[in-house]
C-alpha atoms as a PDB file:
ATOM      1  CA  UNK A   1     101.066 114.950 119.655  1.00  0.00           C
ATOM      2  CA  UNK A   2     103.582 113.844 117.177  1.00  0.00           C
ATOM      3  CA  UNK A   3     103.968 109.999 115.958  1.00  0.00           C
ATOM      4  CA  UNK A   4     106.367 108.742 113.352  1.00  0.00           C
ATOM      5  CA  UNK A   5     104.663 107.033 110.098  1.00  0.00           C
ATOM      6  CA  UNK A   6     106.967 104.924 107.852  1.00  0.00           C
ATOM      7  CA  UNK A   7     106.305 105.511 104.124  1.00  0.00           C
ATOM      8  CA  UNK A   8     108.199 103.969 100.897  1.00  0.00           C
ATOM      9  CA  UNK A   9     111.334 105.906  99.809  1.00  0.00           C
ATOM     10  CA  UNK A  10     108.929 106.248  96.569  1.00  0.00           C
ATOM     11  CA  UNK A  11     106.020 107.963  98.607  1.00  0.00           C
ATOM     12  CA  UNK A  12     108.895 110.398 100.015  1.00  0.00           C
ATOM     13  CA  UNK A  13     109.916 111.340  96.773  1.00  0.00           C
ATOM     14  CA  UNK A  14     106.242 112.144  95.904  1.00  0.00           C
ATOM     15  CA  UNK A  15     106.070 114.180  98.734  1.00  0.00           C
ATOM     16  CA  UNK A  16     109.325 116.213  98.449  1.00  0.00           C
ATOM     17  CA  UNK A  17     108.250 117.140  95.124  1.00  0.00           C
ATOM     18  CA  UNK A  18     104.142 118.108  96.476  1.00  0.00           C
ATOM     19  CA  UNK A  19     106.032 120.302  98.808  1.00  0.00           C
ATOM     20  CA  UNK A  20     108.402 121.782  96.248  1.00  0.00           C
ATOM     21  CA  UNK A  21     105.204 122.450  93.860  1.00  0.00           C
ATOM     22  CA  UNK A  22     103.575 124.211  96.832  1.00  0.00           C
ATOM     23  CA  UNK A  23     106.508 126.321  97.693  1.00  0.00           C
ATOM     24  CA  UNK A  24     106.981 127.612  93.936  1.00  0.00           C
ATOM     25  CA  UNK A  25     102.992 128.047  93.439  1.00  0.00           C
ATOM     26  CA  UNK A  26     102.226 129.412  96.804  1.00  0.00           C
ATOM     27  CA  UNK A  27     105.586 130.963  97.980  1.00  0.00           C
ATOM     28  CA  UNK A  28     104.603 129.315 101.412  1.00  0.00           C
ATOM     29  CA  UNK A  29     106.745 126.307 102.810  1.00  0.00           C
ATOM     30  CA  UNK A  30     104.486 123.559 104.340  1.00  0.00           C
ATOM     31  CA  UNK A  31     106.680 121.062 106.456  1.00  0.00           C
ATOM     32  CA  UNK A  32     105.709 116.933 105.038  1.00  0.00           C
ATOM     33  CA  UNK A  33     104.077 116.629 108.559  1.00  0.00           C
ATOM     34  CA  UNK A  34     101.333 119.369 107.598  1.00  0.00           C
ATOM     35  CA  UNK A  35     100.907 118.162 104.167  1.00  0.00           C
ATOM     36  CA  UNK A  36     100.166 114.700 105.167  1.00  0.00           C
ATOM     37  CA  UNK A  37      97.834 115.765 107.712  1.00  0.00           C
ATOM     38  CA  UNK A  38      96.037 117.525 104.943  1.00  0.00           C
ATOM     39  CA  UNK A  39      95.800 114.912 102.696  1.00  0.00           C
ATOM     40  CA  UNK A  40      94.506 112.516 105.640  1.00  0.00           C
ATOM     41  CA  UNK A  41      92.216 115.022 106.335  1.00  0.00           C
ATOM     42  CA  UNK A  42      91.414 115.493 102.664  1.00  0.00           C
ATOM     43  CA  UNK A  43      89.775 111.500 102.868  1.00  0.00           C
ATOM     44  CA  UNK A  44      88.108 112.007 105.533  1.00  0.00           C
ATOM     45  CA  UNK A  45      84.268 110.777 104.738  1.00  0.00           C
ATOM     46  CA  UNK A  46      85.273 109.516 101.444  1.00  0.00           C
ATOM     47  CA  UNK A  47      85.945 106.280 101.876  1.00  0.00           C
ATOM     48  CA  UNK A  48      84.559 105.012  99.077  1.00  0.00           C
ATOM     49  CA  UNK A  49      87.065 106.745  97.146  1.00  0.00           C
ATOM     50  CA  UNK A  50      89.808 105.713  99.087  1.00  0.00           C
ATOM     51  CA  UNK A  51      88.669 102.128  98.595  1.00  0.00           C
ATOM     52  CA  UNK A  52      89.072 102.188  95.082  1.00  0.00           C
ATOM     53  CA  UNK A  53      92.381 103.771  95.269  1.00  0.00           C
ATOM     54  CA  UNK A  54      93.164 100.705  97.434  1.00  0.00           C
ATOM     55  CA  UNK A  55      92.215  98.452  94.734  1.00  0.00           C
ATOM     56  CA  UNK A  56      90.267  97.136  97.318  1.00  0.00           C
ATOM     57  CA  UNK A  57      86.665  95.025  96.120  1.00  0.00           C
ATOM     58  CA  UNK A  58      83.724  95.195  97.746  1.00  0.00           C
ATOM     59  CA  UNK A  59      80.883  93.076  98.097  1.00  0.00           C
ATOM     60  CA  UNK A  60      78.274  93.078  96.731  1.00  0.00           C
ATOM     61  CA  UNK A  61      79.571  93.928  93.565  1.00  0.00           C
ATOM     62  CA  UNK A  62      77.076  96.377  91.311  1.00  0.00           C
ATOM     63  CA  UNK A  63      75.531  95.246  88.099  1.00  0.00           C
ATOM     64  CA  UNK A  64      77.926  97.450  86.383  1.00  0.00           C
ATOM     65  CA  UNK A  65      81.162  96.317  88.442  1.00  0.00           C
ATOM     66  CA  UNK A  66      79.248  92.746  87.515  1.00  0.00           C
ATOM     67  CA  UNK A  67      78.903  93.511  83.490  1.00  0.00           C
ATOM     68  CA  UNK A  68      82.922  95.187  83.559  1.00  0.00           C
ATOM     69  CA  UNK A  69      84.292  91.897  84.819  1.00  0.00           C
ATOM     70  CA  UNK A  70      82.197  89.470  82.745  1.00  0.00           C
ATOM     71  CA  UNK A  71      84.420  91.091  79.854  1.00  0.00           C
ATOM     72  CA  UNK A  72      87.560  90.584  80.901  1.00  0.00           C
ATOM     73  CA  UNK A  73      87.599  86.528  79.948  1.00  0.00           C
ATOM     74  CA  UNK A  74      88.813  86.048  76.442  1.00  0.00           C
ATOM     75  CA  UNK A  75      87.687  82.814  74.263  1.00  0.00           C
ATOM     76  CA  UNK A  76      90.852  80.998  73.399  1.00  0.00           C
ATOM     77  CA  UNK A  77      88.678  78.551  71.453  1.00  0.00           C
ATOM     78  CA  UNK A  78      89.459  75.414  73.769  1.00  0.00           C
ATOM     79  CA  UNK A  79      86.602  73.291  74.326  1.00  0.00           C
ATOM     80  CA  UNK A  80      87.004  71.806  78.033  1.00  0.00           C
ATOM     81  CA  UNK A  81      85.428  69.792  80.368  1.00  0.00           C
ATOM     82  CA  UNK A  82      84.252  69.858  84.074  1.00  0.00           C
ATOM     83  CA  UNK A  83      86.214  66.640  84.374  1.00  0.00           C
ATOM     84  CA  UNK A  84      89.450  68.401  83.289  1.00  0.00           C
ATOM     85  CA  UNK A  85      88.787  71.314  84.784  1.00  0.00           C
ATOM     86  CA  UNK A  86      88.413  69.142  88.530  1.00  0.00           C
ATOM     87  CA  UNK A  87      91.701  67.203  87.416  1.00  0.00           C
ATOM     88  CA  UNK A  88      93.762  70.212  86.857  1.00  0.00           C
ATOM     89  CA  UNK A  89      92.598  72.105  90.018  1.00  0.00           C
ATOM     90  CA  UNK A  90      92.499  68.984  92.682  1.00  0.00           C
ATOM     91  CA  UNK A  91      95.831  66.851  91.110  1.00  0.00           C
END
């Protein structure tokens, strides 16, 4: 059973050149149908990974995802108030 998957022109380019790569290090032409059902297959069970590809966060976050994000804030050296804070978020 066949069905049709739209992907961006930039994930076809990708692809055209993972099949030409095969083809010159393999000698073997795999059609973009059987190398996308590898690489689906390829994630299968590793979702985690796939998650983080994604970009995706999940919750609850580890002490060490925790610790990496508590670093990204920098310290402009503006003193501010809860006041100001609640006046520039709710006006």
């Amino acid at each position: 059973m066949s069905t049709s998957v739209k992907i961006s022109e930039e994930s076809k380019h990708i692809l055209e050149a993972i099949q030409a790569r095969i083809i010159l290090k393999t000698g073997r032409k795999f059609s973009q149908q059987e190398l996308l059902d590898m690489i689906v297959k390829s994630f299968e069970g590793r979702d985690e990974e796939l998650i983080k590809l994604l970009g995706i966060v999940r919750f609850p976050l580890s002490p060490e995802e925790i610790e990496r994000l508590m670093e990204i804030p920098e310290d402009w050296g503006v003193e501010t108030r809860e006041e100001e804070i609640d006046r520039s978020l709710y006006s």
